[in-house]
C-alpha atoms as a PDB file:
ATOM      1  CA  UNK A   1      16.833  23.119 -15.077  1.00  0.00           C
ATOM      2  CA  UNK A   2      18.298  24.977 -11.808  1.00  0.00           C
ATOM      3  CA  UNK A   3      16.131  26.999 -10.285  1.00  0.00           C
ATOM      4  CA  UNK A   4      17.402  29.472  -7.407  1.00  0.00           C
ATOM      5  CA  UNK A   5      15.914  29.180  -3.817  1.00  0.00           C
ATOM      6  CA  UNK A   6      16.905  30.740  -0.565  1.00  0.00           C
ATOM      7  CA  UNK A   7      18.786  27.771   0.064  1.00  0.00           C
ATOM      8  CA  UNK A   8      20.585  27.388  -2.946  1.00  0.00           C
ATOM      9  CA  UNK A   9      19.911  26.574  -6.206  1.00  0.00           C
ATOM     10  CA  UNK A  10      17.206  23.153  -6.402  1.00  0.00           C
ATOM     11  CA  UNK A  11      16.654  21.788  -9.733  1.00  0.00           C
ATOM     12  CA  UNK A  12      13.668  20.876 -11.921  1.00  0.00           C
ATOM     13  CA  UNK A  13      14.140  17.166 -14.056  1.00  0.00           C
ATOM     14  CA  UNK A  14      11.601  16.961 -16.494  1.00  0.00           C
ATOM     15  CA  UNK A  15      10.087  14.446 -18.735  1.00  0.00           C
ATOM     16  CA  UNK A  16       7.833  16.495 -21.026  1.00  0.00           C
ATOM     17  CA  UNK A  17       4.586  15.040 -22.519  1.00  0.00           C
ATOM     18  CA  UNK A  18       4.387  15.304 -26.185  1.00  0.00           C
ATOM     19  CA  UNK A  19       0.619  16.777 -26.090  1.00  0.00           C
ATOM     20  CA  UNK A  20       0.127  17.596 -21.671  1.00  0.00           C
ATOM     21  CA  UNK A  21      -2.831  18.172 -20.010  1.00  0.00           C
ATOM     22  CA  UNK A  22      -1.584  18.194 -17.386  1.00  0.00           C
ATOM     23  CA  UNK A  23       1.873  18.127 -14.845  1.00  0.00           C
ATOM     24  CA  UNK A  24       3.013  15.812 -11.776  1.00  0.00           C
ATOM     25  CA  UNK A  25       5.380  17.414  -9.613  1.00  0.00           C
ATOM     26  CA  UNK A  26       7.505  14.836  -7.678  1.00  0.00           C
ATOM     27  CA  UNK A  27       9.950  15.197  -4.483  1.00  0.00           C
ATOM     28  CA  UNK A  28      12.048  12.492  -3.431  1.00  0.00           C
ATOM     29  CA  UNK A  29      12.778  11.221   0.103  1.00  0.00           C
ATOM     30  CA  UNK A  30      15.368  12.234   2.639  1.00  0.00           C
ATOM     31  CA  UNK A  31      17.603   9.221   2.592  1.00  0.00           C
ATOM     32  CA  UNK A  32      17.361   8.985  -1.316  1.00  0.00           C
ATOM     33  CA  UNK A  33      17.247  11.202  -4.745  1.00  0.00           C
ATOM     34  CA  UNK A  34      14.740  11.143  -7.573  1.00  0.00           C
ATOM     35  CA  UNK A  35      16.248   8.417  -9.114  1.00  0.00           C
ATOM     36  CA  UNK A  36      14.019   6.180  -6.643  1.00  0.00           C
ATOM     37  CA  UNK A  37      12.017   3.652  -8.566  1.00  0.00           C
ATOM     38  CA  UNK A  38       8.894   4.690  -8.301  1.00  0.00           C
ATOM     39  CA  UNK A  39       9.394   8.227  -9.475  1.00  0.00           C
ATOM     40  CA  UNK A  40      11.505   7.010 -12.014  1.00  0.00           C
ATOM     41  CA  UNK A  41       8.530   4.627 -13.015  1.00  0.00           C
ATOM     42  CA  UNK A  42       6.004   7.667 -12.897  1.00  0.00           C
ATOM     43  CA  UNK A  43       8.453  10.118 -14.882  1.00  0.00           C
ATOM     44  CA  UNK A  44       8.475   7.218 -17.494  1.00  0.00           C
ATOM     45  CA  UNK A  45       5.047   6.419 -17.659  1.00  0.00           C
ATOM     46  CA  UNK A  46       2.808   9.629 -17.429  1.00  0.00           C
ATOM     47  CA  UNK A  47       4.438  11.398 -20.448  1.00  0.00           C
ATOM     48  CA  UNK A  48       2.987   8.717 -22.344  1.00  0.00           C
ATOM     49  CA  UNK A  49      -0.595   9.692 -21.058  1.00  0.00           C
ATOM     50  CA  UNK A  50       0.042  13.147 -21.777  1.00  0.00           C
ATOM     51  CA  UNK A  51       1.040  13.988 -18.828  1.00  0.00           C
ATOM     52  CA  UNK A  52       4.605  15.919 -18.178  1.00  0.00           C
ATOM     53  CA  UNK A  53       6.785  14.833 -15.070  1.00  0.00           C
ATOM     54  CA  UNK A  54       9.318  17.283 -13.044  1.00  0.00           C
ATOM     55  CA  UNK A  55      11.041  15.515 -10.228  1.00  0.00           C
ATOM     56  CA  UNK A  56      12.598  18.227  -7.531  1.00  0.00           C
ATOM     57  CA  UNK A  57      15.898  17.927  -6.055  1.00  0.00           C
ATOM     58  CA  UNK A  58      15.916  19.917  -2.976  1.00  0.00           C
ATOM     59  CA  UNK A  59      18.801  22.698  -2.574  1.00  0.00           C
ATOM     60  CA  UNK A  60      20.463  19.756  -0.057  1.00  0.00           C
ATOM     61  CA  UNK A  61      20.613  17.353  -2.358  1.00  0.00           C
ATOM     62  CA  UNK A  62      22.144  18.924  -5.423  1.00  0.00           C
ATOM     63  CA  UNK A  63      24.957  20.777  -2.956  1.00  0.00           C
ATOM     64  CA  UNK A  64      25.833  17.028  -2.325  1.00  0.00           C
ATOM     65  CA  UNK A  65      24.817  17.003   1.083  1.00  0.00           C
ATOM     66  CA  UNK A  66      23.990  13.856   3.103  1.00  0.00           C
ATOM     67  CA  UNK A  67      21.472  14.978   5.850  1.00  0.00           C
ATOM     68  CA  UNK A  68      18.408  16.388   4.545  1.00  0.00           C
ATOM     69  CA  UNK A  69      17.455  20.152   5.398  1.00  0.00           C
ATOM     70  CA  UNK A  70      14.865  20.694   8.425  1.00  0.00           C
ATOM     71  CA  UNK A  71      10.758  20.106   6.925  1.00  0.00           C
ATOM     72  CA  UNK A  72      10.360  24.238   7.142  1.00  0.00           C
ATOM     73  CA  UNK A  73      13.351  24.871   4.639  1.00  0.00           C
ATOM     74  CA  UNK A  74      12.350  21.746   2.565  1.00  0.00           C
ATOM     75  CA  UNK A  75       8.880  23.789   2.222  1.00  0.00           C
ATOM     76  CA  UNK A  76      10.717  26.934   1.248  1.00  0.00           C
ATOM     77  CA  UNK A  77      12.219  25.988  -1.327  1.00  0.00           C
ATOM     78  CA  UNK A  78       9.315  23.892  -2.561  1.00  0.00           C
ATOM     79  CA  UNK A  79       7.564  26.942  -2.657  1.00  0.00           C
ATOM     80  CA  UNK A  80      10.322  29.390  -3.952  1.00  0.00           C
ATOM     81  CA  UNK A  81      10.350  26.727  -6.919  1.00  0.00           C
ATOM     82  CA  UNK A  82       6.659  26.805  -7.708  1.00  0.00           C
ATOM     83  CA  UNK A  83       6.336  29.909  -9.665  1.00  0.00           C
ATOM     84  CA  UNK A  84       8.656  28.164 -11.945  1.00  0.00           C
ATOM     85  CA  UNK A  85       6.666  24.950 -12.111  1.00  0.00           C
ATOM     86  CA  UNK A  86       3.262  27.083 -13.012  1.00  0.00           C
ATOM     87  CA  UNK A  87       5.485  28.504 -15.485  1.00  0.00           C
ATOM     88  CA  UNK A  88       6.453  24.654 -17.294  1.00  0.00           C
ATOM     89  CA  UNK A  89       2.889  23.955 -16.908  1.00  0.00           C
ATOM     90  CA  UNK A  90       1.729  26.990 -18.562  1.00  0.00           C
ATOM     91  CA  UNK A  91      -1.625  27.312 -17.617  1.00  0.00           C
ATOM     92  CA  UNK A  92      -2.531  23.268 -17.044  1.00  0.00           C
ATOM     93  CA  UNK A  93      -3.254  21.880 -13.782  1.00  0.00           C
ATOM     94  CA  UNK A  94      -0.583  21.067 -11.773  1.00  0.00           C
ATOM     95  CA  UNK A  95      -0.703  17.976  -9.645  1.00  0.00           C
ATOM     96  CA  UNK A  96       2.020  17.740  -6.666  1.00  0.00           C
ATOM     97  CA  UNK A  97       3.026  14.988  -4.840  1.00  0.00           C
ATOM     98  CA  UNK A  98       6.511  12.815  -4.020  1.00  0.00           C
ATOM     99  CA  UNK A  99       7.895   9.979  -1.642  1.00  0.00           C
ATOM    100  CA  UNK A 100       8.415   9.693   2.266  1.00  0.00           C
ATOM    101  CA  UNK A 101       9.672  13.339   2.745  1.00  0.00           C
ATOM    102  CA  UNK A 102       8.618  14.856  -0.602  1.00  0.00           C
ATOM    103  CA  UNK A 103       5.311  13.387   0.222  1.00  0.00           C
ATOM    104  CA  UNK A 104       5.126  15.645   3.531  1.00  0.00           C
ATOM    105  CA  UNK A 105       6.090  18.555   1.715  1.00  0.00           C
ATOM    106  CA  UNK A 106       3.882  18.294  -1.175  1.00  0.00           C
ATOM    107  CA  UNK A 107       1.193  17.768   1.764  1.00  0.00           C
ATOM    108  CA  UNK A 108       1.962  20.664   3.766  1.00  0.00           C
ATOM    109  CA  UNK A 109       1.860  22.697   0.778  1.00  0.00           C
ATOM    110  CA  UNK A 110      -0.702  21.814  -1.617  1.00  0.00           C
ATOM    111  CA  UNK A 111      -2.729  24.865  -0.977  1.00  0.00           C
ATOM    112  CA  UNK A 112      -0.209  27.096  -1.438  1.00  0.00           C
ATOM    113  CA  UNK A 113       0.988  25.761  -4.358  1.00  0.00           C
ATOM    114  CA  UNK A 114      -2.457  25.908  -6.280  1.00  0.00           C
ATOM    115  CA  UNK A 115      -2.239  21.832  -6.740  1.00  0.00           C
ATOM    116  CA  UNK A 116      -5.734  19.602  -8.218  1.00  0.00           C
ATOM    117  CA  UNK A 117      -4.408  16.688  -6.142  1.00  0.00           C
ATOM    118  CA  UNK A 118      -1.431  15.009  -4.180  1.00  0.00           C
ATOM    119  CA  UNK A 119      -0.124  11.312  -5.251  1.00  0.00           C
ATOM    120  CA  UNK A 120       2.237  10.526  -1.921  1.00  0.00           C
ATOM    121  CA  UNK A 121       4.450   7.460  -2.069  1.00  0.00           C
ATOM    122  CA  UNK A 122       5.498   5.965   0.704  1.00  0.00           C
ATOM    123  CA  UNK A 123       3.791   8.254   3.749  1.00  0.00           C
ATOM    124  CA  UNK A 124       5.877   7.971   6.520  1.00  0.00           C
ATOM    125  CA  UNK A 125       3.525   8.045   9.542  1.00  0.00           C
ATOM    126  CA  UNK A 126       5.411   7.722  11.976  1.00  0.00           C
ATOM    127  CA  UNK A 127       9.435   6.898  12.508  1.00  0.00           C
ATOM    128  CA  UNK A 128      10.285   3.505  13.199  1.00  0.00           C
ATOM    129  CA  UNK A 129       9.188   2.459  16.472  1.00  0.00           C
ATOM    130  CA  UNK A 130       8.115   5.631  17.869  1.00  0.00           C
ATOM    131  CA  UNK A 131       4.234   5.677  17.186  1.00  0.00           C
ATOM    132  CA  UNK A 132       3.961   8.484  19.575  1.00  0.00           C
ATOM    133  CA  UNK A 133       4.941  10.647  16.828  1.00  0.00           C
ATOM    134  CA  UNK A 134       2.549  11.043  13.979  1.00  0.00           C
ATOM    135  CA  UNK A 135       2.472  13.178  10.502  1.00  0.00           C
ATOM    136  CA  UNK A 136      -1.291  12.265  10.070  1.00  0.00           C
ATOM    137  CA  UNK A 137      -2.155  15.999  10.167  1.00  0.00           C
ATOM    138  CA  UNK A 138      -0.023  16.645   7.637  1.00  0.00           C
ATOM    139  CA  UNK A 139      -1.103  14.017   5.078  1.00  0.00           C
ATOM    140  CA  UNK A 140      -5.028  15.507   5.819  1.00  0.00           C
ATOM    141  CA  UNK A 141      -4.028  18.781   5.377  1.00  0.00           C
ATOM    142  CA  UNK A 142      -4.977  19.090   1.683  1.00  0.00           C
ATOM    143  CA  UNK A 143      -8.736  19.595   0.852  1.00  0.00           C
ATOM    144  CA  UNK A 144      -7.869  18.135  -2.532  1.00  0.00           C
ATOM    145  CA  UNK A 145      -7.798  14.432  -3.354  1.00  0.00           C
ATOM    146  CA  UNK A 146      -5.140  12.859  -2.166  1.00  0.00           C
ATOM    147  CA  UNK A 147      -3.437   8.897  -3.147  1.00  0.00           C
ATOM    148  CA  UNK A 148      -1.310   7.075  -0.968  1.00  0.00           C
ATOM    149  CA  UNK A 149       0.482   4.143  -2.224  1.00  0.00           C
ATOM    150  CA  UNK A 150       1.919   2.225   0.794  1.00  0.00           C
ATOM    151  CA  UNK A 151       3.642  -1.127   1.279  1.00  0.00           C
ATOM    152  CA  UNK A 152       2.303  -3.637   3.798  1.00  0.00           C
ATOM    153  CA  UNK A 153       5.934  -4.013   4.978  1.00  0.00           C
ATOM    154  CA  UNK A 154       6.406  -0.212   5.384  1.00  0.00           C
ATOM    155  CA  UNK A 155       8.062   0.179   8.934  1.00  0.00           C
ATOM    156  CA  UNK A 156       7.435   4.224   9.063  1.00  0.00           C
ATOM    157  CA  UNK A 157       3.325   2.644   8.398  1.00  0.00           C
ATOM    158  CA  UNK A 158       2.236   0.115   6.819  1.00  0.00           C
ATOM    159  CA  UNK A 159      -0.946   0.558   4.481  1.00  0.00           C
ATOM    160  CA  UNK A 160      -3.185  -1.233   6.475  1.00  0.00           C
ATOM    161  CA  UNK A 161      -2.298   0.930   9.645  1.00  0.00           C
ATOM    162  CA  UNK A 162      -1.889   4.418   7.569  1.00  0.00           C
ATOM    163  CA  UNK A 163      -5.742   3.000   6.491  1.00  0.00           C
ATOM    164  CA  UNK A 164      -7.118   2.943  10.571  1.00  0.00           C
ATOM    165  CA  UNK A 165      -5.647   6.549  11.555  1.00  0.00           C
ATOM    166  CA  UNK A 166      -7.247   7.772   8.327  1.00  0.00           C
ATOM    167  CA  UNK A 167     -10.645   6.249   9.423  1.00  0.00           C
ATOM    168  CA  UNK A 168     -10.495   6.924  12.842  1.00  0.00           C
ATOM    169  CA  UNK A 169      -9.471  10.581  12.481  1.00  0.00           C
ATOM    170  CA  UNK A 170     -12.279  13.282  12.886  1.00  0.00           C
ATOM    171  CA  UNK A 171     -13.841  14.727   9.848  1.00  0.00           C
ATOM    172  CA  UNK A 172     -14.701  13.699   6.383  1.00  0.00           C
ATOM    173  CA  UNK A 173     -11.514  12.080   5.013  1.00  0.00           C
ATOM    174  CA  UNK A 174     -12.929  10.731   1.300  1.00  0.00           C
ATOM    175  CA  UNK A 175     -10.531  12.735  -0.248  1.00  0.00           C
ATOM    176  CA  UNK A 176      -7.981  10.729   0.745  1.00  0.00           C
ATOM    177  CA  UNK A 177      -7.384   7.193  -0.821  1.00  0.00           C
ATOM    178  CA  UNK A 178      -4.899   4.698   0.169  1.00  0.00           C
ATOM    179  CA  UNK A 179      -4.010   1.585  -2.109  1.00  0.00           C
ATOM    180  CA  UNK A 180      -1.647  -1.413  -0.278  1.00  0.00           C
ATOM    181  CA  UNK A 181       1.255  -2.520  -2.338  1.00  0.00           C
ATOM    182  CA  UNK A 182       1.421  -5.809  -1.276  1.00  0.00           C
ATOM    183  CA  UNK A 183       4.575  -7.177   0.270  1.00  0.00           C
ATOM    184  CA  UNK A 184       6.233  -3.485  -0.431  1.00  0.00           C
ATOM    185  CA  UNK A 185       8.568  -1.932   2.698  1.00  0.00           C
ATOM    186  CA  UNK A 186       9.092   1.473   2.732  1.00  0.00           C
ATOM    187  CA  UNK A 187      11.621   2.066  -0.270  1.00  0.00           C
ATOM    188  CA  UNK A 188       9.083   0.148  -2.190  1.00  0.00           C
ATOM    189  CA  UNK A 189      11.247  -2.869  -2.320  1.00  0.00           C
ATOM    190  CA  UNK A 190       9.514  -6.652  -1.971  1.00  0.00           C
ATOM    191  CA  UNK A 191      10.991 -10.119  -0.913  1.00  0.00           C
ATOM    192  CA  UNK A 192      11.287 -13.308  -2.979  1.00  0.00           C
ATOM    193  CA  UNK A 193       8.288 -14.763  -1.471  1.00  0.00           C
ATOM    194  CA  UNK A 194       6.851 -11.250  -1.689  1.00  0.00           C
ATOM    195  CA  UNK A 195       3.354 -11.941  -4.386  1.00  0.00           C
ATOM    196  CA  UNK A 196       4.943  -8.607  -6.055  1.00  0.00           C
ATOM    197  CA  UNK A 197       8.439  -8.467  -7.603  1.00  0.00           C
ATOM    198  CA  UNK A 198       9.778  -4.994  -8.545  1.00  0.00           C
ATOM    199  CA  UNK A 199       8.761  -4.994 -11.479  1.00  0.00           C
ATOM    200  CA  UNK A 200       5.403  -5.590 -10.241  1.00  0.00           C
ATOM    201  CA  UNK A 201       5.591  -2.627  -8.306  1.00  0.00           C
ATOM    202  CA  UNK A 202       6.508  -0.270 -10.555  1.00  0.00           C
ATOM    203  CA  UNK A 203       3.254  -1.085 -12.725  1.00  0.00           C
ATOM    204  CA  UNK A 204       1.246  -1.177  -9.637  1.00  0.00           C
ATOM    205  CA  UNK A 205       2.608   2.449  -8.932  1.00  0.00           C
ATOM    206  CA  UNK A 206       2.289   3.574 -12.342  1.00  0.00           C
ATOM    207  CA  UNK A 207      -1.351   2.379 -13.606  1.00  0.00           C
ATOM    208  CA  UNK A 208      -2.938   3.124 -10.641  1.00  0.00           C
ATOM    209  CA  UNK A 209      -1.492   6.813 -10.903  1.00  0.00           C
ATOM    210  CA  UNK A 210      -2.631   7.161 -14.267  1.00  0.00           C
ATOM    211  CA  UNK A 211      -5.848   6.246 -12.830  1.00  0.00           C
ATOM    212  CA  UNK A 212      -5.852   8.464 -10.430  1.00  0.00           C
ATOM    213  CA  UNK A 213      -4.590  11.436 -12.545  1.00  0.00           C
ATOM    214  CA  UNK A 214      -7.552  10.429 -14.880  1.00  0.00           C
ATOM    215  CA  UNK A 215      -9.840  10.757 -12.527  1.00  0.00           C
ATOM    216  CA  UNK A 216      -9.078  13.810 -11.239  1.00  0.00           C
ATOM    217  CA  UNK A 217      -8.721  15.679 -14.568  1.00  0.00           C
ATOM    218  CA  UNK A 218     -12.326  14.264 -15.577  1.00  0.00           C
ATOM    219  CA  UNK A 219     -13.440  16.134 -12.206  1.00  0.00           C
ATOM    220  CA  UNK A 220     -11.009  19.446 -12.189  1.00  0.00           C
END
Protein backbone atom coordinates (compact mmCIF):
# COMPACT_ATOMS: atom_id res chain seq x y z
CA UNK A 1 0.00 0.00 0.00
CA UNK A 2 1.21 3.76 -0.82
CA UNK A 3 1.04 5.86 1.77
CA UNK A 4 1.55 9.78 1.18
CA UNK A 5 4.46 11.64 3.00
CA UNK A 6 5.85 15.09 2.60
CA UNK A 7 8.27 13.65 0.40
CA UNK A 8 6.24 11.72 -1.76
CA UNK A 9 4.34 8.88 -1.57
CA UNK A 10 6.48 5.75 0.59
CA UNK A 11 4.89 2.47 0.57
CA UNK A 12 3.89 -0.16 3.14
CA UNK A 13 4.73 -4.20 1.92
CA UNK A 14 3.06 -6.40 4.12
CA UNK A 15 3.06 -9.98 5.01
CA UNK A 16 0.01 -10.37 7.26
CA UNK A 17 -0.11 -12.99 10.09
CA UNK A 18 -3.03 -15.22 9.92
CA UNK A 19 -3.89 -14.75 13.84
CA UNK A 20 -1.11 -11.36 14.93
CA UNK A 21 -0.21 -10.38 18.10
CA UNK A 22 1.73 -8.43 17.17
CA UNK A 23 3.64 -6.20 14.04
CA UNK A 24 7.46 -5.71 12.92
CA UNK A 25 8.00 -2.69 11.06
CA UNK A 26 11.13 -2.95 8.82
CA UNK A 27 13.26 -0.17 6.81
CA UNK A 28 15.82 -1.10 4.48
CA UNK A 29 19.30 0.40 3.97
CA UNK A 30 20.50 3.26 1.84
CA UNK A 31 22.43 1.41 -0.79
CA UNK A 32 19.66 -1.36 -1.01
CA UNK A 33 15.62 -1.98 -0.96
CA UNK A 34 13.57 -4.31 1.19
CA UNK A 35 14.20 -7.06 -0.85
CA UNK A 36 17.55 -7.49 1.30
CA UNK A 37 17.80 -10.97 2.70
CA UNK A 38 17.35 -10.59 5.95
CA UNK A 39 14.13 -8.66 5.83
CA UNK A 40 13.00 -10.83 3.30
CA UNK A 41 13.86 -13.77 5.78
CA UNK A 42 11.97 -11.91 8.70
CA UNK A 43 8.83 -10.95 6.42
CA UNK A 44 8.79 -14.79 5.71
CA UNK A 45 9.23 -16.10 8.95
CA UNK A 46 7.31 -13.98 11.63
CA UNK A 47 3.85 -14.36 9.94
CA UNK A 48 4.22 -17.83 10.78
CA UNK A 49 4.58 -16.91 14.59
CA UNK A 50 1.75 -14.72 14.37
CA UNK A 51 3.40 -12.00 13.83
CA UNK A 52 2.57 -9.51 10.67
CA UNK A 53 5.59 -7.90 8.71
CA UNK A 54 5.47 -4.32 6.79
CA UNK A 55 8.73 -3.48 5.15
CA UNK A 56 8.94 0.55 4.30
CA UNK A 57 10.21 1.88 1.17
CA UNK A 58 11.21 5.36 1.78
CA UNK A 59 9.64 8.19 -0.62
CA UNK A 60 13.45 7.96 -2.40
CA UNK A 61 13.31 4.71 -3.14
CA UNK A 62 9.96 4.15 -4.76
CA UNK A 63 10.55 7.63 -6.99
CA UNK A 64 13.49 5.43 -8.32
CA UNK A 65 16.08 7.45 -6.95
CA UNK A 66 19.68 6.30 -6.36
CA UNK A 67 21.03 8.47 -3.42
CA UNK A 68 19.16 8.11 -0.35
CA UNK A 69 17.32 11.27 1.22
CA UNK A 70 19.26 13.18 4.17
CA UNK A 71 18.57 11.03 7.97
CA UNK A 72 16.01 14.15 8.97
CA UNK A 73 13.68 13.52 5.84
CA UNK A 74 14.20 9.68 6.15
CA UNK A 75 12.63 10.35 9.82
CA UNK A 76 9.80 12.36 8.35
CA UNK A 77 8.48 10.25 6.45
CA UNK A 78 8.97 7.38 8.88
CA UNK A 79 6.90 9.26 11.02
CA UNK A 80 4.28 10.71 8.51
CA UNK A 81 3.81 6.82 7.78
CA UNK A 82 3.21 5.70 11.34
CA UNK A 83 -0.31 6.66 11.88
CA UNK A 84 -0.89 4.30 9.10
CA UNK A 85 1.13 1.46 10.59
CA UNK A 86 -0.92 1.84 14.14
CA UNK A 87 -3.74 1.67 11.88
CA UNK A 88 -2.56 -2.17 10.19
CA UNK A 89 -1.77 -3.07 13.64
CA UNK A 90 -5.00 -2.12 15.02
CA UNK A 91 -4.47 -1.86 18.47
CA UNK A 92 -1.36 -4.63 18.86
CA UNK A 93 2.02 -3.66 19.73
CA UNK A 94 4.03 -2.47 17.21
CA UNK A 95 7.67 -3.39 17.12
CA UNK A 96 10.03 -1.13 14.73
CA UNK A 97 13.21 -1.79 13.56
CA UNK A 98 15.22 -2.24 9.91
CA UNK A 99 18.87 -2.53 8.41
CA UNK A 100 21.98 -0.10 8.28
CA UNK A 101 19.92 3.12 7.62
CA UNK A 102 16.42 1.87 8.50
CA UNK A 103 18.04 0.74 11.64
CA UNK A 104 19.04 4.52 12.50
CA UNK A 105 15.74 5.66 11.77
CA UNK A 106 13.77 3.19 13.58
CA UNK A 107 16.35 4.23 16.48
CA UNK A 108 15.93 7.81 16.35
CA UNK A 109 12.35 7.34 16.41
CA UNK A 110 11.16 4.67 18.54
CA UNK A 111 9.65 6.98 21.04
CA UNK A 112 7.80 8.77 18.83
CA UNK A 113 6.48 6.10 17.14
CA UNK A 114 4.98 4.34 20.34
CA UNK A 115 7.32 1.07 19.50
CA UNK A 116 7.73 -2.16 22.46
CA UNK A 117 11.20 -2.72 20.97
CA UNK A 118 13.74 -2.14 18.02
CA UNK A 119 15.37 -5.33 16.09
CA UNK A 120 18.36 -3.32 14.02
CA UNK A 121 20.25 -5.28 11.39
CA UNK A 122 23.31 -4.39 10.45
CA UNK A 123 24.10 -1.02 12.79
CA UNK A 124 26.34 0.95 11.00
CA UNK A 125 28.59 2.55 13.66
CA UNK A 126 30.61 4.24 12.03
CA UNK A 127 31.50 4.70 8.01
CA UNK A 128 34.26 2.80 6.77
CA UNK A 129 37.42 3.96 8.06
CA UNK A 130 36.38 7.02 9.72
CA UNK A 131 35.88 5.92 13.47
CA UNK A 132 35.82 9.49 14.40
CA UNK A 133 32.32 9.47 13.44
CA UNK A 134 29.95 7.48 15.53
CA UNK A 135 25.93 6.77 15.53
CA UNK A 136 26.25 5.15 19.05
CA UNK A 137 23.87 7.81 20.44
CA UNK A 138 21.52 7.02 18.16
CA UNK A 139 21.34 3.22 18.57
CA UNK A 140 20.96 4.10 22.72
CA UNK A 141 18.45 6.40 22.15
CA UNK A 142 15.49 4.05 22.73
CA UNK A 143 14.57 3.21 26.40
CA UNK A 144 12.99 0.08 24.97
CA UNK A 145 14.82 -3.17 24.29
CA UNK A 146 16.72 -3.08 21.58
CA UNK A 147 18.58 -6.33 19.24
CA UNK A 148 21.40 -5.88 17.13
CA UNK A 149 22.37 -8.54 14.81
CA UNK A 150 25.89 -7.73 13.46
CA UNK A 151 28.45 -9.57 11.34
CA UNK A 152 32.01 -10.02 12.58
CA UNK A 153 33.10 -8.88 9.08
CA UNK A 154 30.89 -5.73 9.20
CA UNK A 155 33.28 -2.83 8.02
CA UNK A 156 30.71 0.12 9.22
CA UNK A 157 31.30 -2.21 12.97
CA UNK A 158 31.80 -5.30 13.51
CA UNK A 159 29.79 -7.06 16.44
CA UNK A 160 32.49 -7.48 18.61
CA UNK A 161 33.43 -3.67 18.39
CA UNK A 162 29.57 -2.37 18.26
CA UNK A 163 29.74 -4.81 21.73
CA UNK A 164 32.85 -2.44 23.52
CA UNK A 165 31.19 1.12 22.69
CA UNK A 166 27.98 -0.37 24.09
CA UNK A 167 29.85 -1.38 27.33
CA UNK A 168 31.96 1.37 27.66
CA UNK A 169 29.26 4.01 27.13
CA UNK A 170 27.82 5.77 30.32
CA UNK A 171 24.60 4.57 31.73
CA UNK A 172 22.69 1.40 32.05
CA UNK A 173 22.69 -0.11 28.53
CA UNK A 174 20.81 -3.78 29.32
CA UNK A 175 18.30 -2.88 27.08
CA UNK A 176 20.34 -3.26 24.40
CA UNK A 177 21.50 -6.78 23.13
CA UNK A 178 23.86 -7.53 20.45
CA UNK A 179 24.20 -11.15 18.88
CA UNK A 180 27.53 -11.74 16.33
CA UNK A 181 26.68 -13.38 13.09
CA UNK A 182 29.65 -15.09 12.58
CA UNK A 183 31.68 -14.52 9.45
CA UNK A 184 28.69 -11.96 8.27
CA UNK A 185 29.99 -8.36 6.54
CA UNK A 186 27.76 -5.73 6.51
CA UNK A 187 25.08 -6.80 3.77
CA UNK A 188 24.94 -9.92 5.79
CA UNK A 189 26.81 -11.84 3.22
CA UNK A 190 29.59 -14.71 4.42
CA UNK A 191 32.66 -16.31 2.60
CA UNK A 192 33.21 -19.96 1.63
CA UNK A 193 35.34 -20.58 4.54
CA UNK A 194 32.87 -18.39 6.42
CA UNK A 195 31.34 -21.29 9.47
CA UNK A 196 27.87 -19.63 8.20
CA UNK A 197 26.57 -19.91 4.61
CA UNK A 198 23.56 -17.73 3.68
CA UNK A 199 21.37 -19.82 4.36
CA UNK A 200 22.73 -20.05 7.71
CA UNK A 201 22.22 -16.58 8.16
CA UNK A 202 18.96 -16.14 7.34
CA UNK A 203 17.91 -18.74 10.19
CA UNK A 204 20.31 -17.15 12.49
CA UNK A 205 18.43 -13.78 11.74
CA UNK A 206 15.13 -15.23 11.84
CA UNK A 207 15.01 -17.58 15.11
CA UNK A 208 16.77 -15.38 17.11
CA UNK A 209 14.11 -12.58 16.18
CA UNK A 210 11.37 -14.72 16.98
CA UNK A 211 13.09 -15.03 20.17
CA UNK A 212 13.43 -11.83 20.75
CA UNK A 213 9.86 -10.79 19.70
CA UNK A 214 8.81 -13.59 22.21
CA UNK A 215 10.38 -12.22 24.77
CA UNK A 216 9.32 -8.99 24.59
CA UNK A 217 5.59 -9.72 24.14
CA UNK A 218 5.81 -12.07 27.38
CA UNK A 219 7.11 -8.69 29.11
CA UNK A 220 4.91 -5.80 27.19
Amino acid sequence: MDVPTSAGPGRLVVAPAERPRALLWLGHGAGGGIGAADLTALASTLPTVGVTVARYEQPWRVAGKRVASRPAALDVAWLETSPAVAELAGGLPVIVGGRSAGARVACRTAAETGAIAVVCLAFPLHPPGRPDVSRLAELLTPSVPVLVLQGDRDTFGSAHLLRAEVEAASGDRANVRIVPVPGADHGMKTLKASPLTARDVRELVASTTVAFVDEVLATA
